[in-house]
PDB file of N, CA and C in Angstrom:
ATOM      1  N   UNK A   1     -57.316 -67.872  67.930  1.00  0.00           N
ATOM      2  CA  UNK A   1     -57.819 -69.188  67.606  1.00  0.00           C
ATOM      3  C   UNK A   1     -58.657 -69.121  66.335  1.00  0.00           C
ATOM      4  N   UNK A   2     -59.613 -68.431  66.472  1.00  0.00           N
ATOM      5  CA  UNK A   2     -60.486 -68.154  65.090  1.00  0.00           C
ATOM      6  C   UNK A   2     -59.928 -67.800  63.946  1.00  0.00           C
ATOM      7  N   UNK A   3     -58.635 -67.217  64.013  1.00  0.00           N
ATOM      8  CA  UNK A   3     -57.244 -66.900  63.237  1.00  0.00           C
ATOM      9  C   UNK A   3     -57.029 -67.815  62.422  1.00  0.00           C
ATOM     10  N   UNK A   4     -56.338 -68.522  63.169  1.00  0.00           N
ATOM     11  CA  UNK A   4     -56.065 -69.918  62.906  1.00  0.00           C
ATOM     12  C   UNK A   4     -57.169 -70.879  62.124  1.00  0.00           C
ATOM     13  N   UNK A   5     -58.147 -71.286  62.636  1.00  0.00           N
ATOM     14  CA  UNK A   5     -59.059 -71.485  62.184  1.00  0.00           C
ATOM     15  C   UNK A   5     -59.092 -71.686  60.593  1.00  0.00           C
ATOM     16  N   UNK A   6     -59.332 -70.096  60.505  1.00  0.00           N
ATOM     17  CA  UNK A   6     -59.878 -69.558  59.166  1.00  0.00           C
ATOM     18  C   UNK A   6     -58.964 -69.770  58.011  1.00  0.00           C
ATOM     19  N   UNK A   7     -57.355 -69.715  58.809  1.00  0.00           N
ATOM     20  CA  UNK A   7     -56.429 -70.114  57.702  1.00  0.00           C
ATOM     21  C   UNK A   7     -56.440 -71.194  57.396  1.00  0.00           C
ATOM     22  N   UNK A   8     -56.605 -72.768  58.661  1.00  0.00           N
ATOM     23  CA  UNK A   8     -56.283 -73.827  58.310  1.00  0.00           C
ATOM     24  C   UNK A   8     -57.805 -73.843  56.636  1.00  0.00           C
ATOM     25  N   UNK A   9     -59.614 -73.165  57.301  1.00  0.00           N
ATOM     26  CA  UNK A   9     -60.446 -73.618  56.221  1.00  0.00           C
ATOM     27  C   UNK A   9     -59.567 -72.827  54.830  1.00  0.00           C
ATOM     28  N   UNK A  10     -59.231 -71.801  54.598  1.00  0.00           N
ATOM     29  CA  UNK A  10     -58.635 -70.974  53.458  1.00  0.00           C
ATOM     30  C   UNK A  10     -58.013 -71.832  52.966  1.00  0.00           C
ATOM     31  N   UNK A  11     -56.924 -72.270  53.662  1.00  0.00           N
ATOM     32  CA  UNK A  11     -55.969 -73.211  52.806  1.00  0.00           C
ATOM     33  C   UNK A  11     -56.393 -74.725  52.257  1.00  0.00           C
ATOM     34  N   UNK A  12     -57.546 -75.054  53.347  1.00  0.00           N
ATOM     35  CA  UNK A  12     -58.028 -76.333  52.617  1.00  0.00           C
ATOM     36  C   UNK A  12     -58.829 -75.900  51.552  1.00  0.00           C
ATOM     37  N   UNK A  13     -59.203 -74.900  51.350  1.00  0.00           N
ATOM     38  CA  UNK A  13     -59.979 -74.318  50.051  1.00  0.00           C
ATOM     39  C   UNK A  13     -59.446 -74.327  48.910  1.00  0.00           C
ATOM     40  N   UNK A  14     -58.159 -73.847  49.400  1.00  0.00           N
ATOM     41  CA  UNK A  14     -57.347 -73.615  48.006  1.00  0.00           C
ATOM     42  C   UNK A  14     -56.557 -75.181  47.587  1.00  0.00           C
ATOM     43  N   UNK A  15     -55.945 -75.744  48.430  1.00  0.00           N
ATOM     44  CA  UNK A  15     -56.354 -77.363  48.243  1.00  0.00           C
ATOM     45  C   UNK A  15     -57.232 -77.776  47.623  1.00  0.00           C
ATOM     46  N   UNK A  16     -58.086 -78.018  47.839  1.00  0.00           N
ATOM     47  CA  UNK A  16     -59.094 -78.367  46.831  1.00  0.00           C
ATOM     48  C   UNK A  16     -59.085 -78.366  46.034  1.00  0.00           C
ATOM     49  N   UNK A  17     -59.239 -76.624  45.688  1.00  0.00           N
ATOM     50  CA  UNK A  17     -59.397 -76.106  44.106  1.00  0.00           C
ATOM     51  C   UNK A  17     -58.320 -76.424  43.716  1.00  0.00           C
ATOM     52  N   UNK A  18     -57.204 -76.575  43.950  1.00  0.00           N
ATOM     53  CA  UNK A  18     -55.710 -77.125  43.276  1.00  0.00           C
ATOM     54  C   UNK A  18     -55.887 -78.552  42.703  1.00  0.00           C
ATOM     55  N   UNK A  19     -56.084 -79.121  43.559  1.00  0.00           N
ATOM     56  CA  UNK A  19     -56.606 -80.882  43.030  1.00  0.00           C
ATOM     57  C   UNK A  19     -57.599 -80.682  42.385  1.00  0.00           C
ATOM     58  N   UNK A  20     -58.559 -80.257  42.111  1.00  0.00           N
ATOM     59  CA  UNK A  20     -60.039 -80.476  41.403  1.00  0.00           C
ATOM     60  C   UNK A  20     -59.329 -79.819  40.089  1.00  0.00           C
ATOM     61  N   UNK A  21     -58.311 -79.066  39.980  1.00  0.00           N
ATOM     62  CA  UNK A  21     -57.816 -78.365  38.515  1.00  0.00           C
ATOM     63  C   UNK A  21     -57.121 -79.150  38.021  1.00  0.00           C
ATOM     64  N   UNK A  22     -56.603 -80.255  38.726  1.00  0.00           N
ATOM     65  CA  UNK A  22     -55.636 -81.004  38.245  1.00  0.00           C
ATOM     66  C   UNK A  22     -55.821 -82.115  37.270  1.00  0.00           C
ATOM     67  N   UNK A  23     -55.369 -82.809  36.179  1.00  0.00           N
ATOM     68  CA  UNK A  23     -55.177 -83.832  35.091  1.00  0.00           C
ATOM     69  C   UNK A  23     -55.304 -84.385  35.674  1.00  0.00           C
ATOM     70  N   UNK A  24     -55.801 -85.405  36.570  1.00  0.00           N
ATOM     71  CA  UNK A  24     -55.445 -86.688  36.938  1.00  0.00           C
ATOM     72  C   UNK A  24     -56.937 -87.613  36.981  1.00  0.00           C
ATOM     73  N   UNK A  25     -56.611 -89.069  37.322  1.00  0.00           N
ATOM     74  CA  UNK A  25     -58.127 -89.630  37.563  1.00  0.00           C
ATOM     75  C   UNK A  25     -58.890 -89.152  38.653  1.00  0.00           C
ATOM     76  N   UNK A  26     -60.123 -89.249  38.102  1.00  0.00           N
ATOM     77  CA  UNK A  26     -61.393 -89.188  39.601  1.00  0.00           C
ATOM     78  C   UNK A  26     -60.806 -89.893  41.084  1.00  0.00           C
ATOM     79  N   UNK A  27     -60.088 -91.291  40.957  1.00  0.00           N
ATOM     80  CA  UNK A  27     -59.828 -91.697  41.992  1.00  0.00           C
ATOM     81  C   UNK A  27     -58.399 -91.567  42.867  1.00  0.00           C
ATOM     82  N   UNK A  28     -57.752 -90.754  42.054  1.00  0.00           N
ATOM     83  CA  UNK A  28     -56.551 -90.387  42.619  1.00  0.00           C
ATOM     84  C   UNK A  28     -57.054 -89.054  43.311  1.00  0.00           C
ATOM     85  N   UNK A  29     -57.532 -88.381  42.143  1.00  0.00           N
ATOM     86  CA  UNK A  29     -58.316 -86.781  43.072  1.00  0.00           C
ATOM     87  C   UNK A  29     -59.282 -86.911  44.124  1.00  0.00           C
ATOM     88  N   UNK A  30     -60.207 -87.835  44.390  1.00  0.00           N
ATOM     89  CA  UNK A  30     -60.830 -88.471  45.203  1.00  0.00           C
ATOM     90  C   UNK A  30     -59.671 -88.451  46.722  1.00  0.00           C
ATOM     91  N   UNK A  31     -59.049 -89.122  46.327  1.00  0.00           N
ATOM     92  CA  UNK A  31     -58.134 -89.659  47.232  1.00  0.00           C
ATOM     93  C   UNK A  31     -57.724 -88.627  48.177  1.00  0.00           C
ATOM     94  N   UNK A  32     -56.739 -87.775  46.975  1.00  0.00           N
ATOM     95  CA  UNK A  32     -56.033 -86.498  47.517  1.00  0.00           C
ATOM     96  C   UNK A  32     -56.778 -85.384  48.539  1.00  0.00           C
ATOM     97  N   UNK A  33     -58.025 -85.432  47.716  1.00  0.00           N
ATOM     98  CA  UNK A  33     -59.034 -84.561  48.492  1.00  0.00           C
ATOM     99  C   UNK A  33     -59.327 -85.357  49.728  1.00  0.00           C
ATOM    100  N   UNK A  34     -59.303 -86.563  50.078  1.00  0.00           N
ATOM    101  CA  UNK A  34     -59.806 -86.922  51.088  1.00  0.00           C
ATOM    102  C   UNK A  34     -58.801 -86.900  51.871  1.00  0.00           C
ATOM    103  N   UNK A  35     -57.673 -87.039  51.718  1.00  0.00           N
ATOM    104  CA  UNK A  35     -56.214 -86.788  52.431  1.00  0.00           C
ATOM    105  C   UNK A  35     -56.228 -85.547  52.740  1.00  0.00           C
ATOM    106  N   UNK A  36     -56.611 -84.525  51.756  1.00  0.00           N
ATOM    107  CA  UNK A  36     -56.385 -82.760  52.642  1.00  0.00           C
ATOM    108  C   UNK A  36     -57.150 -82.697  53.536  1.00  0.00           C
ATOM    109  N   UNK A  37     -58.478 -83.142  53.393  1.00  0.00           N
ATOM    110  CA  UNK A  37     -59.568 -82.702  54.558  1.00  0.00           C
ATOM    111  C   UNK A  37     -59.054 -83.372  55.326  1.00  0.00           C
ATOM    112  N   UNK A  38     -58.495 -84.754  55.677  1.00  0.00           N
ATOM    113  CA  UNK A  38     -57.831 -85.295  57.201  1.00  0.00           C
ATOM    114  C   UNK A  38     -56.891 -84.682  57.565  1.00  0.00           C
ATOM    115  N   UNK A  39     -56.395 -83.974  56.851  1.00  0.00           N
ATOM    116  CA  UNK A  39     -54.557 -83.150  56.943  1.00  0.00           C
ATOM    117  C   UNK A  39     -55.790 -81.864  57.930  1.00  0.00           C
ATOM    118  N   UNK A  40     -56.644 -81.260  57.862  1.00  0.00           N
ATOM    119  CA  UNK A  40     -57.078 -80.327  57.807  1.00  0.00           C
ATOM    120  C   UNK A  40     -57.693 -80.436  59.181  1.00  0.00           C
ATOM    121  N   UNK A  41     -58.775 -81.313  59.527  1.00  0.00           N
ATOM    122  CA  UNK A  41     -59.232 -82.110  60.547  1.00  0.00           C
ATOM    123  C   UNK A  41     -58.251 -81.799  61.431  1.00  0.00           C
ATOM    124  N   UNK A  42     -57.182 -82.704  61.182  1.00  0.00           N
ATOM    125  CA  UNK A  42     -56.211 -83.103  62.166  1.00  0.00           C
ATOM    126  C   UNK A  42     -55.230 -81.575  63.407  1.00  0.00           C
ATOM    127  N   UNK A  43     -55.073 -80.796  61.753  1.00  0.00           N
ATOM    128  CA  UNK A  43     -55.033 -79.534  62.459  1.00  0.00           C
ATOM    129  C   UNK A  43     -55.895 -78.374  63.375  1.00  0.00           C
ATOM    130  N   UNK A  44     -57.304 -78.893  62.930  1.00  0.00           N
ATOM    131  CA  UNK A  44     -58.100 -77.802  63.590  1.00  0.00           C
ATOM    132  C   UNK A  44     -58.158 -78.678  65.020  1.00  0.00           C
ATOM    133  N   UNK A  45     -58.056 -79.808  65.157  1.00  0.00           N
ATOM    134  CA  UNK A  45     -57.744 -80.415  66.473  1.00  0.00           C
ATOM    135  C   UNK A  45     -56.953 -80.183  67.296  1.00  0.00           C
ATOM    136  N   UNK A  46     -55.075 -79.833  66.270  1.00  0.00           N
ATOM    137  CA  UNK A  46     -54.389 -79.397  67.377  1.00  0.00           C
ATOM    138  C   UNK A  46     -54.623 -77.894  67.831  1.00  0.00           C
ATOM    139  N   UNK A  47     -55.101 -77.224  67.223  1.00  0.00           N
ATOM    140  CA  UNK A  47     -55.496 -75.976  67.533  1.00  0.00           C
ATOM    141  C   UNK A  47     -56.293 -76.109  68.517  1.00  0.00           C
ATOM    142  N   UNK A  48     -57.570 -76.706  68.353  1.00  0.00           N
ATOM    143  CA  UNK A  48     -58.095 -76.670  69.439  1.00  0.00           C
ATOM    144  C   UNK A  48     -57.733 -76.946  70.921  1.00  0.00           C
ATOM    145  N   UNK A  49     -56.801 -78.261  70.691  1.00  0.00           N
ATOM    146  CA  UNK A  49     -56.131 -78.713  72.133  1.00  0.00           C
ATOM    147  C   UNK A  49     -55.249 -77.724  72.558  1.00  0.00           C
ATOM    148  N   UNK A  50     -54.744 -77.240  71.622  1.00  0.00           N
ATOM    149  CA  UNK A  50     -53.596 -75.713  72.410  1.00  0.00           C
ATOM    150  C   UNK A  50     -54.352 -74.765  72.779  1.00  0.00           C
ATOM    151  N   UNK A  51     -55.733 -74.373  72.120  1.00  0.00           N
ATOM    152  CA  UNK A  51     -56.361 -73.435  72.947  1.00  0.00           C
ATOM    153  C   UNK A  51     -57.065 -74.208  74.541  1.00  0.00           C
ATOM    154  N   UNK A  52     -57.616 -75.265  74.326  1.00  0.00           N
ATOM    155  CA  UNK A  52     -57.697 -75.813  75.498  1.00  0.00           C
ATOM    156  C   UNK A  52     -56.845 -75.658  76.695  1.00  0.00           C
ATOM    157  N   UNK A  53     -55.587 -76.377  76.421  1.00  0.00           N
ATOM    158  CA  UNK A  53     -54.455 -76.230  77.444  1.00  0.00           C
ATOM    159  C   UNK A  53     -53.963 -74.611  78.119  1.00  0.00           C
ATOM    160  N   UNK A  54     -54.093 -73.907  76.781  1.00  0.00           N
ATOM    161  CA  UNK A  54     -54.281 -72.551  77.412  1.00  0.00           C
ATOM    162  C   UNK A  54     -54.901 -72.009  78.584  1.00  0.00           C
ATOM    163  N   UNK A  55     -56.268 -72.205  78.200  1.00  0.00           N
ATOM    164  CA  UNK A  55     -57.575 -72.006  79.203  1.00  0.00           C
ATOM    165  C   UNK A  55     -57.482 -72.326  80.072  1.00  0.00           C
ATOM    166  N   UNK A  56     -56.640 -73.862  80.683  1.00  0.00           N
ATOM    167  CA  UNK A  56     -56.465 -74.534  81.425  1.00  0.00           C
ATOM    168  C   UNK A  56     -55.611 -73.788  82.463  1.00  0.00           C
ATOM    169  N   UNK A  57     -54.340 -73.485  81.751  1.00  0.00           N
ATOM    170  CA  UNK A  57     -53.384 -73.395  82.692  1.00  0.00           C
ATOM    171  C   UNK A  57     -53.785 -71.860  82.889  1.00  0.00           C
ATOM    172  N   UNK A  58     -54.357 -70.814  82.552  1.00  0.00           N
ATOM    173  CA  UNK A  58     -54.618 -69.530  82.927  1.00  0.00           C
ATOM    174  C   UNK A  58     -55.730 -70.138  84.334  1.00  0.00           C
ATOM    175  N   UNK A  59     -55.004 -69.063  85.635  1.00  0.00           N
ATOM    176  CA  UNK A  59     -55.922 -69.103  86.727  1.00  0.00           C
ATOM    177  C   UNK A  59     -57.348 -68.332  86.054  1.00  0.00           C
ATOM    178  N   UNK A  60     -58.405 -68.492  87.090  1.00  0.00           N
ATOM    179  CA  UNK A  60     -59.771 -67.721  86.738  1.00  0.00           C
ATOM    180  C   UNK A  60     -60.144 -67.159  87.785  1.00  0.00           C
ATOM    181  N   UNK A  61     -60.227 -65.841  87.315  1.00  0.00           N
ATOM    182  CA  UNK A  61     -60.534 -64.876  87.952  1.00  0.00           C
ATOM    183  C   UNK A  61     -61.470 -64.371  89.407  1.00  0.00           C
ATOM    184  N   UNK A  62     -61.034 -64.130  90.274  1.00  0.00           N
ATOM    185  CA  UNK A  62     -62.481 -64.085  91.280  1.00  0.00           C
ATOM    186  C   UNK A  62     -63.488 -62.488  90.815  1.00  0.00           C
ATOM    187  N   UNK A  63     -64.395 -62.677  91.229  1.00  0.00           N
ATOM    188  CA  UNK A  63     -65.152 -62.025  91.139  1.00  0.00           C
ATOM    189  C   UNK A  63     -64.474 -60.630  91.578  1.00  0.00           C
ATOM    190  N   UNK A  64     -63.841 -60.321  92.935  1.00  0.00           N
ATOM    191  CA  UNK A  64     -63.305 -59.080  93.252  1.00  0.00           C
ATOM    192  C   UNK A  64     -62.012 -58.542  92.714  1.00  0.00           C
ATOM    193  N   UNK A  65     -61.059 -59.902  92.099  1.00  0.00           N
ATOM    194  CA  UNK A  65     -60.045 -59.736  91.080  1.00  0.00           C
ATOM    195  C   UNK A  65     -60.416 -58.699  89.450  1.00  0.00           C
ATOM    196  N   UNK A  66     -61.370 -59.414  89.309  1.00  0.00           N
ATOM    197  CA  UNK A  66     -62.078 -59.531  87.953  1.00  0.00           C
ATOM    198  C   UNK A  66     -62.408 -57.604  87.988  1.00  0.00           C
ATOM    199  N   UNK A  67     -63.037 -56.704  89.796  1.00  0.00           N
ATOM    200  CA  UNK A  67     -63.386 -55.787  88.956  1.00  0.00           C
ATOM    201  C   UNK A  67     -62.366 -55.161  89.167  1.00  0.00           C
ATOM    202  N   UNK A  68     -61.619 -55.428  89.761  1.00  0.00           N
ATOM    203  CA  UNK A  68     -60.239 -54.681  90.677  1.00  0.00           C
ATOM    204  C   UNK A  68     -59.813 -54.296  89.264  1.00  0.00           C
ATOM    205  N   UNK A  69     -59.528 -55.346  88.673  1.00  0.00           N
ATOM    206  CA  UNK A  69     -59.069 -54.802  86.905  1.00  0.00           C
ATOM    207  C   UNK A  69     -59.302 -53.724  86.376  1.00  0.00           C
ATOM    208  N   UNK A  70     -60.952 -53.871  86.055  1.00  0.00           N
ATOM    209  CA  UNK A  70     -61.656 -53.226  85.123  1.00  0.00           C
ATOM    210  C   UNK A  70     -61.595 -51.868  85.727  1.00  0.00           C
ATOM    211  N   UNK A  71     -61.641 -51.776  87.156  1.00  0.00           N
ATOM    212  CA  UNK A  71     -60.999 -49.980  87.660  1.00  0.00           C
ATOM    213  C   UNK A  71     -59.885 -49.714  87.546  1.00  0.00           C
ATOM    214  N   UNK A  72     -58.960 -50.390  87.413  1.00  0.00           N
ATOM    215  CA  UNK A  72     -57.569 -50.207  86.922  1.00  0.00           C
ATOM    216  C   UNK A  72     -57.602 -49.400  85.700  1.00  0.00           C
ATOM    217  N   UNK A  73     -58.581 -50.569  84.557  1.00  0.00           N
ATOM    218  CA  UNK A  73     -58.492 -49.953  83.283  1.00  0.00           C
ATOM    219  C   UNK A  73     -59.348 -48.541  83.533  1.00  0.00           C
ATOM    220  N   UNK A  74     -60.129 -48.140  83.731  1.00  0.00           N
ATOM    221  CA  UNK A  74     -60.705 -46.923  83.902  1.00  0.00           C
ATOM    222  C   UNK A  74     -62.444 -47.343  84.074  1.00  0.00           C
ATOM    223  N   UNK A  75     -63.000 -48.337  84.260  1.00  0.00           N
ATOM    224  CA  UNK A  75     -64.278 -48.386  84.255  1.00  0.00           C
ATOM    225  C   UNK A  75     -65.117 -48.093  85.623  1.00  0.00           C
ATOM    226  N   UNK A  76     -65.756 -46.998  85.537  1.00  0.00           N
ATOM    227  CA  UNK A  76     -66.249 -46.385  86.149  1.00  0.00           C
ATOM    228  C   UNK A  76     -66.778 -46.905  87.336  1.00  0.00           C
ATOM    229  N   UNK A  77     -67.406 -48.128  86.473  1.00  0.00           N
ATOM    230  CA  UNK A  77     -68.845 -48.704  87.785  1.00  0.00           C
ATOM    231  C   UNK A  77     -68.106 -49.291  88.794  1.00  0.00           C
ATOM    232  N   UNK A  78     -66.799 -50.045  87.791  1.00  0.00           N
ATOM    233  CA  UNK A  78     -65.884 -50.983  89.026  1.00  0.00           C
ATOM    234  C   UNK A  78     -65.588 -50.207  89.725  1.00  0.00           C
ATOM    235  N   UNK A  79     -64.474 -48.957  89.840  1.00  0.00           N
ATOM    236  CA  UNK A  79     -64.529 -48.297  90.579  1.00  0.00           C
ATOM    237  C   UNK A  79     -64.600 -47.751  92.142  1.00  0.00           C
ATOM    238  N   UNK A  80     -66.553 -47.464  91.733  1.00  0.00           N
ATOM    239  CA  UNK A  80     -68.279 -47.496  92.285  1.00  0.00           C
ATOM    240  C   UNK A  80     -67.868 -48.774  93.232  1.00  0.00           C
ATOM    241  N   UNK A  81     -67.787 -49.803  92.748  1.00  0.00           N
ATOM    242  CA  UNK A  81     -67.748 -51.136  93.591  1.00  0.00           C
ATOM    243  C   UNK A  81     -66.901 -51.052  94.433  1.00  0.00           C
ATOM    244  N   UNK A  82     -65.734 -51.145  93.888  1.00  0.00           N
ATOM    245  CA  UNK A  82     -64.478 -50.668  94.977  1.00  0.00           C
ATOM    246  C   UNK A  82     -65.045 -50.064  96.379  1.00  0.00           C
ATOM    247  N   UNK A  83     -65.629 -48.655  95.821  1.00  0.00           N
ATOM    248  CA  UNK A  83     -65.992 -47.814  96.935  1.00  0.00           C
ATOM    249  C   UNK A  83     -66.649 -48.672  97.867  1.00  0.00           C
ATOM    250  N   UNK A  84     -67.696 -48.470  96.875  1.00  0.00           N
ATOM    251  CA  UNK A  84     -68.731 -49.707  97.923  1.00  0.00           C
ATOM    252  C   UNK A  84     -68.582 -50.424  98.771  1.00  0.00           C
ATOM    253  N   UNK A  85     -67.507 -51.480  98.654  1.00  0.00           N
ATOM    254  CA  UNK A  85     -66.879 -52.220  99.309  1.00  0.00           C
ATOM    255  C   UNK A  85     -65.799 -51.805 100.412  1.00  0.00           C
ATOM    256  N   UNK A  86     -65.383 -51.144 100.526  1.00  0.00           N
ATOM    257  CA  UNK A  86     -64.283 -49.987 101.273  1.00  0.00           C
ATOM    258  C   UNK A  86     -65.633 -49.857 102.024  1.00  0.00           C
ATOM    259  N   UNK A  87     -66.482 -48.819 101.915  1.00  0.00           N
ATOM    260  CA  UNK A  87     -67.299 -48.595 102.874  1.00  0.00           C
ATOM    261  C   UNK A  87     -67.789 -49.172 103.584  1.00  0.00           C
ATOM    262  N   UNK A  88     -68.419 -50.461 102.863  1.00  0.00           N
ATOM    263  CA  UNK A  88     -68.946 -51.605 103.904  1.00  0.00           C
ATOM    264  C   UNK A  88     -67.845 -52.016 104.813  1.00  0.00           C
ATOM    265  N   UNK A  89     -66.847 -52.595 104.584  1.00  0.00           N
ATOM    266  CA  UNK A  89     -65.675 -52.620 105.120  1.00  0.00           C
ATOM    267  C   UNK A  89     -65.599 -52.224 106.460  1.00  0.00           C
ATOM    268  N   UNK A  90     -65.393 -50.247 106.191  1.00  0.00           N
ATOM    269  CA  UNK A  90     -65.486 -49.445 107.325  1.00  0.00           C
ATOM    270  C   UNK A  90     -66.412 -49.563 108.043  1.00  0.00           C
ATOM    271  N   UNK A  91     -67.561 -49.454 107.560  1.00  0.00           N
ATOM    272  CA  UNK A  91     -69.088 -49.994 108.553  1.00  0.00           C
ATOM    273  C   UNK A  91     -68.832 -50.752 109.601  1.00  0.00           C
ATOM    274  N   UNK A  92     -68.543 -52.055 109.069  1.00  0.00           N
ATOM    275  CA  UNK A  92     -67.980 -53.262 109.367  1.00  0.00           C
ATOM    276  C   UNK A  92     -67.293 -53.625 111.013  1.00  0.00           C
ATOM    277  N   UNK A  93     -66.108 -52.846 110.685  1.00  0.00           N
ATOM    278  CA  UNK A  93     -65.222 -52.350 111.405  1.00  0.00           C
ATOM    279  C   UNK A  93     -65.286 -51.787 112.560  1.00  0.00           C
ATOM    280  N   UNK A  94     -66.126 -50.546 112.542  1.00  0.00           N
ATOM    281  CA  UNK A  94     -66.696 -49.547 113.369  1.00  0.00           C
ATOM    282  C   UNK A  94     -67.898 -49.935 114.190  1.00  0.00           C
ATOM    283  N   UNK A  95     -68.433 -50.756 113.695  1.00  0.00           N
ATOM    284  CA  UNK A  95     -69.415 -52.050 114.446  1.00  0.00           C
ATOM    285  C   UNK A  95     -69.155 -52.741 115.378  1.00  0.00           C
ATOM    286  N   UNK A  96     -67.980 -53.463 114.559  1.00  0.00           N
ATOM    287  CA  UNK A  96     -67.445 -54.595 115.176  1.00  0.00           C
ATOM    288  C   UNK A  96     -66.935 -53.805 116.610  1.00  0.00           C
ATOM    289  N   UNK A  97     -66.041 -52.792 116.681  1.00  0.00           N
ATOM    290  CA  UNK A  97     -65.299 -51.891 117.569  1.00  0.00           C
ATOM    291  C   UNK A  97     -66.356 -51.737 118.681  1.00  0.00           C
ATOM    292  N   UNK A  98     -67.625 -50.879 117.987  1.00  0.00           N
ATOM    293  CA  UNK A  98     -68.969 -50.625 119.054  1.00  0.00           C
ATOM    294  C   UNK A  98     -68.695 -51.681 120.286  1.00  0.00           C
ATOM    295  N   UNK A  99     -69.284 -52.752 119.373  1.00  0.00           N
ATOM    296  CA  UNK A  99     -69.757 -54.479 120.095  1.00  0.00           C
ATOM    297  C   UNK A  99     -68.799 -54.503 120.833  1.00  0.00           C
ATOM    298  N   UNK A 100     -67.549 -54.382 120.689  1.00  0.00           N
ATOM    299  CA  UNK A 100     -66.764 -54.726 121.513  1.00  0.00           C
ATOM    300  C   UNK A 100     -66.157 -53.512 122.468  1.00  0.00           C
ATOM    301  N   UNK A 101     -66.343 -52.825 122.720  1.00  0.00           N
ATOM    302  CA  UNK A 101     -66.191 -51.764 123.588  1.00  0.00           C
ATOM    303  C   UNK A 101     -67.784 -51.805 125.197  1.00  0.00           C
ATOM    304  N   UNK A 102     -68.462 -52.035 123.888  1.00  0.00           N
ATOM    305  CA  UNK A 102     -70.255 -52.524 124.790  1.00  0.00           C
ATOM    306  C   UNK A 102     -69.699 -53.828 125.895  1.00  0.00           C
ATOM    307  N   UNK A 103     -69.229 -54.594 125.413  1.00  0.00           N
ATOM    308  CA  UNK A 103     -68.507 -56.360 125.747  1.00  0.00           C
ATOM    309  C   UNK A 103     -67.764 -55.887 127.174  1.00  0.00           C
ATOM    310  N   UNK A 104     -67.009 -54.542 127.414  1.00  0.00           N
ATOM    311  CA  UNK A 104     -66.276 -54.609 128.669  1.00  0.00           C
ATOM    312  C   UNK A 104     -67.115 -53.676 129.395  1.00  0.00           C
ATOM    313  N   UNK A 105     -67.936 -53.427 129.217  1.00  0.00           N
ATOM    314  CA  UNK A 105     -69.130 -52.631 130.212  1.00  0.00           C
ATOM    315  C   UNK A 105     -69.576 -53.587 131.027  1.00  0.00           C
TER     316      UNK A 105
END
């Protein structure tokens, strides 16, 4: 997006400077220039709405999705969490089992 961006300002730059070099009257160059910057406008708008719609239609992430990833990629801490969570899990589990073994006494 910022890509984009930078080309649509670059090219209205060089616009500019193309018309401002040019022979013609103040009010025709006036003009022209005010026509690129709406030409210019108009595009950083659709850019924006396509990055919008993007954002949109990508689901968002849950929190346990999100680190499940990042241990995929190799990050350590996620990992750590993983574990973490596995363990509690088992805790969990082995509890729950207790309680209910206690329940037919």
């Amino acid at each position: 997006m910022n890509v984009k961006r930078r080309m649509i300002s670059a090219e209205l730059k060089q616009t500019k400077t193309a018309i401002r070099t040019e022979n013609i009257p103040w009010q025709e160059k006036r003009s022209r220039l005010s026509e690129a910057v709406a030409r210019s406008v108009m595009e950083q708008r659709v850019v924006k709405s396509e990055v919008m719609r993007d954002r949109l239609s990508q689901k968002a992430l849950t929190y346990q999705e999100w680190v499940i990833r990042e241990a995929q990629a190799g990050d350590l801490a996620a990992a750590s969490q993983i574990r973490g969570w596995r363990y509690t899990d088992q805790r969990n589990v082995n509890t729950a089992d207790l309680q209910e073994v206690d329940c037919w006494r």
